[in-house]
C-alpha atoms as a PDB file:
ATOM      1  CA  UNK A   1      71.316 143.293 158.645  1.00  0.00           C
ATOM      2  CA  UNK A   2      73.384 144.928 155.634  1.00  0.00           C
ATOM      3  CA  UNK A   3      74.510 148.954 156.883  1.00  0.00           C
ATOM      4  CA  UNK A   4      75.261 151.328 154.233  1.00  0.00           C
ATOM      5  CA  UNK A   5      77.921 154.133 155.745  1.00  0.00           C
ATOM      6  CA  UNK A   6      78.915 156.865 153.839  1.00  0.00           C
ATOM      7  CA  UNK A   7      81.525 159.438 154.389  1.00  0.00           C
ATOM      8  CA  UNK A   8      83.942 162.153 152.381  1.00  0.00           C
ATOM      9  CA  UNK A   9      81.549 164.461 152.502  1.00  0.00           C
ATOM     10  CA  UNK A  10      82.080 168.386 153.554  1.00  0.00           C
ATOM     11  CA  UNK A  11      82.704 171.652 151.745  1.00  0.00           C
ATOM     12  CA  UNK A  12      84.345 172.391 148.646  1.00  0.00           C
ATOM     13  CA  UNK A  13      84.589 175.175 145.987  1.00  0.00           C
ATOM     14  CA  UNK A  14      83.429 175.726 142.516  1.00  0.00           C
ATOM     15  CA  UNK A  15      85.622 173.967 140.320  1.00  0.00           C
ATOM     16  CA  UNK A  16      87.080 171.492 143.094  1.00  0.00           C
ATOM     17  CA  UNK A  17      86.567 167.805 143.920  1.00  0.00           C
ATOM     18  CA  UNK A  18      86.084 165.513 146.108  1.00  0.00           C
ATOM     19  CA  UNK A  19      85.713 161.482 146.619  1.00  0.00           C
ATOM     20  CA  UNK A  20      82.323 159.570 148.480  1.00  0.00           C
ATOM     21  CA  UNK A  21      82.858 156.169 150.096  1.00  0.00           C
ATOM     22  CA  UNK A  22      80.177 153.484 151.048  1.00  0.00           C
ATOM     23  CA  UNK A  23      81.059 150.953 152.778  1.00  0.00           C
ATOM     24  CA  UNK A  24      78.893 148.066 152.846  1.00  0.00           C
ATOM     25  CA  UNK A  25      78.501 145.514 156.238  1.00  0.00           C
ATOM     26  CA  UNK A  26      76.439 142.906 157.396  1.00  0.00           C
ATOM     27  CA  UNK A  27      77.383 140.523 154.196  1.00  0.00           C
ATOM     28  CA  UNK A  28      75.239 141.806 151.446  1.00  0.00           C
ATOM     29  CA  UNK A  29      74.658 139.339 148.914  1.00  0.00           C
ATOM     30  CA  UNK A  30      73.055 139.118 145.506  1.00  0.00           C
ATOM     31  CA  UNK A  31      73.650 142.414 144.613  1.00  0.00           C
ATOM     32  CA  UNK A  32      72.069 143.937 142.071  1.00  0.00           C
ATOM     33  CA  UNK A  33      73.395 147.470 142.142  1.00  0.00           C
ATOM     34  CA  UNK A  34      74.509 149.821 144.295  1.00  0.00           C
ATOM     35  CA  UNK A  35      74.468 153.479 143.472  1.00  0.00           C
ATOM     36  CA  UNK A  36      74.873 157.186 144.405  1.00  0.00           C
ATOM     37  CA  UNK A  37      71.438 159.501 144.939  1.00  0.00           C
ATOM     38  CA  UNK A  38      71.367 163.096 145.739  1.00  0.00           C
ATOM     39  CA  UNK A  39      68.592 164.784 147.620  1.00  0.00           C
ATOM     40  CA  UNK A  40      69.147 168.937 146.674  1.00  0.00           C
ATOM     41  CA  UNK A  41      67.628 171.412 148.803  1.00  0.00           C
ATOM     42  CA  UNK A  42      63.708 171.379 148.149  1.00  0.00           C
ATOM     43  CA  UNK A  43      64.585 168.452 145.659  1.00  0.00           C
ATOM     44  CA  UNK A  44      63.161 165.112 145.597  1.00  0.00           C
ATOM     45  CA  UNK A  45      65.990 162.276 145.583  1.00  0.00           C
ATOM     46  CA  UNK A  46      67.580 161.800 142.431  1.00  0.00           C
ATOM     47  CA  UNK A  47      69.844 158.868 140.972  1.00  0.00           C
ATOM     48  CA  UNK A  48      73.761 160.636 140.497  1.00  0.00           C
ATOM     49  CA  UNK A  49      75.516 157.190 139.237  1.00  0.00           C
ATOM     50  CA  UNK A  50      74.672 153.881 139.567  1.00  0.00           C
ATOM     51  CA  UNK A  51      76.921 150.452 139.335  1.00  0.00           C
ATOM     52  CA  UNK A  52      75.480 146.955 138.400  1.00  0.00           C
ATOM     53  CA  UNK A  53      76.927 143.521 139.673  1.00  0.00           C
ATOM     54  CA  UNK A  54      78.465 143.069 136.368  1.00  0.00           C
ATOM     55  CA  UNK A  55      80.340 146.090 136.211  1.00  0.00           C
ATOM     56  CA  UNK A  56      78.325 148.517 134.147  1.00  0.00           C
ATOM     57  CA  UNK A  57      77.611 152.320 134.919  1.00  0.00           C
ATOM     58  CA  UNK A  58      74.835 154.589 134.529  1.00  0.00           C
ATOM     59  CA  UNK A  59      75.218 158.164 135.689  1.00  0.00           C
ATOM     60  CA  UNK A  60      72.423 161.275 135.054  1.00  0.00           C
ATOM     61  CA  UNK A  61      73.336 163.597 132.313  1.00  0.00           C
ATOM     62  CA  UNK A  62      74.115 166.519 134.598  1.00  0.00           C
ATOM     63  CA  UNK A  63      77.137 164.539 135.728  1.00  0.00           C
ATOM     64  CA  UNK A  64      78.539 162.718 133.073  1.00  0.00           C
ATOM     65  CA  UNK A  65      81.876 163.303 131.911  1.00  0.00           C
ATOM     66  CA  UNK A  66      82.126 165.007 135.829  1.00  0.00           C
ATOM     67  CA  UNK A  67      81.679 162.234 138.433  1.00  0.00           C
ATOM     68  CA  UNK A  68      82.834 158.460 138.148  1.00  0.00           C
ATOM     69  CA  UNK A  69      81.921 155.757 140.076  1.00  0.00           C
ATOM     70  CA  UNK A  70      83.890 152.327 141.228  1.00  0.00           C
ATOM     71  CA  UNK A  71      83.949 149.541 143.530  1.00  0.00           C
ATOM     72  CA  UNK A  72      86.231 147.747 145.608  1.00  0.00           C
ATOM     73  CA  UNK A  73      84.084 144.235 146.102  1.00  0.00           C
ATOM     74  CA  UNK A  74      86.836 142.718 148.061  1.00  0.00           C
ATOM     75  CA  UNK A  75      86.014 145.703 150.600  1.00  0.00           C
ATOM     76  CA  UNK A  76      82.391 145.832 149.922  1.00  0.00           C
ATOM     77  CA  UNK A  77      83.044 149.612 149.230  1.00  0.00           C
ATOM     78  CA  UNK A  78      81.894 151.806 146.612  1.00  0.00           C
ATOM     79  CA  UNK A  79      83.481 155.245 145.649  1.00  0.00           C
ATOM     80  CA  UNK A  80      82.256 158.469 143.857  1.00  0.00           C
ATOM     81  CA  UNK A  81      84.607 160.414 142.399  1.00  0.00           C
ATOM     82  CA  UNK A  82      83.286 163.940 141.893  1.00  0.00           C
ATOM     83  CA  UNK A  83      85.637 166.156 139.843  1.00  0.00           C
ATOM     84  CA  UNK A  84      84.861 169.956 138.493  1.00  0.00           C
ATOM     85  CA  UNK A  85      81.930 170.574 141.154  1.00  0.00           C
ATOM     86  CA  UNK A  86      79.451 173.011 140.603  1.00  0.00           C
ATOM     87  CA  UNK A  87      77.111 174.632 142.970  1.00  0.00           C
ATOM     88  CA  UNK A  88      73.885 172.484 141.438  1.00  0.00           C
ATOM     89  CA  UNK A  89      75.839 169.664 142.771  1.00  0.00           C
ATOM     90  CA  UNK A  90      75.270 170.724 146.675  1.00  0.00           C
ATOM     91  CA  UNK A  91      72.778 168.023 148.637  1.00  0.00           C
ATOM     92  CA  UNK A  92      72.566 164.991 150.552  1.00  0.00           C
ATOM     93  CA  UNK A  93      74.473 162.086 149.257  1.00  0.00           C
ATOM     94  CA  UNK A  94      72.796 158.746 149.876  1.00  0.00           C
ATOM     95  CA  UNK A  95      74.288 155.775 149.032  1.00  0.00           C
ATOM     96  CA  UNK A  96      71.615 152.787 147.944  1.00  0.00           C
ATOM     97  CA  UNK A  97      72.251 149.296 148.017  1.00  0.00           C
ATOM     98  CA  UNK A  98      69.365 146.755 145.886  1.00  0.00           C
ATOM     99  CA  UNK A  99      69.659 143.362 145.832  1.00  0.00           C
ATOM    100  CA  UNK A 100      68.062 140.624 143.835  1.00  0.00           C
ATOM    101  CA  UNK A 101      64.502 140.570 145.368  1.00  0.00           C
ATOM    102  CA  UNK A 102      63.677 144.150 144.790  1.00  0.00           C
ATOM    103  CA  UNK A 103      64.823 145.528 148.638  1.00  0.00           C
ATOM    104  CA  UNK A 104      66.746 148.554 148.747  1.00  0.00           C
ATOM    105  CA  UNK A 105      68.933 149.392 151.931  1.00  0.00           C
ATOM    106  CA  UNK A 106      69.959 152.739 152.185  1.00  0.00           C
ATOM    107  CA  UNK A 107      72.291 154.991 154.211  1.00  0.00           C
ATOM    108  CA  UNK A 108      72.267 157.609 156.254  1.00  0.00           C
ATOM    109  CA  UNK A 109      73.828 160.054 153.954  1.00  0.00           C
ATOM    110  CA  UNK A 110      76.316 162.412 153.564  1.00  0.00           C
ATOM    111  CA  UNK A 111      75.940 166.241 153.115  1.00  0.00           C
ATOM    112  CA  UNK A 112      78.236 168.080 150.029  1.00  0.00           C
ATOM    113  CA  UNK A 113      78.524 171.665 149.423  1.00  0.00           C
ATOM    114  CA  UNK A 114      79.894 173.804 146.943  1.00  0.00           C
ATOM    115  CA  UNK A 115      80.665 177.330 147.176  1.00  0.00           C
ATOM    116  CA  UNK A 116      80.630 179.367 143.936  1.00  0.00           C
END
């Protein structure tokens, strides 16, 4: 049974940053791509950034140039790096793991917050 865990969440001012791990367990295989999706307040869930098997990145507009995503496969752990925050960017982090077939696993999530 693959477990997504997320953590590095918390509270953080305008302007300030802050780094998201996912760790992966339970031996996922044929990964497809795992990825970062944010649920804002009243919002419906929304792709952030997004990493494929072979490396490449895909991130929404609002955070390009902002946020930057990586992964450590030897740990089975991915990372967002979220740099110059802005209020918008307050929600529910989920991290989302889809393999091969088409099933997604998700976590639990991880609330961020930034003051203005």
């Amino acid at each position: 049974q693959v477990r997504l865990a997320e953590s590095g969440g918390g509270l953080v001012q305008a302007g300030g940053s802050m780094r998201l791990s996912c760790v992966a367990s339970g031996s996922p295989f044929s990964i497809k791509t795992i990825g970062w999706y944010r649920r804002a307040p009243g919002n419906q869930r929304d792709m952030v950034a997004l990493i494929t098997s072979t490396g490449t990145t895909n991130y929404a507009d609002s955070v390009k140039g902002r946020f930057t995503i990586s992964r450590d496969s030897a740990e089975n752990t991915v990372y967002l790096q979220m740099n110059n925050l802005k209020p918008e960017d307050t929600g529910v982090y989920y991290c989302k793991l889809k393999v091969w077939s088409g099933f997604d696993y998700w976590g639990q999530g991880t609330q961020v917050t930034v003051s203005s």
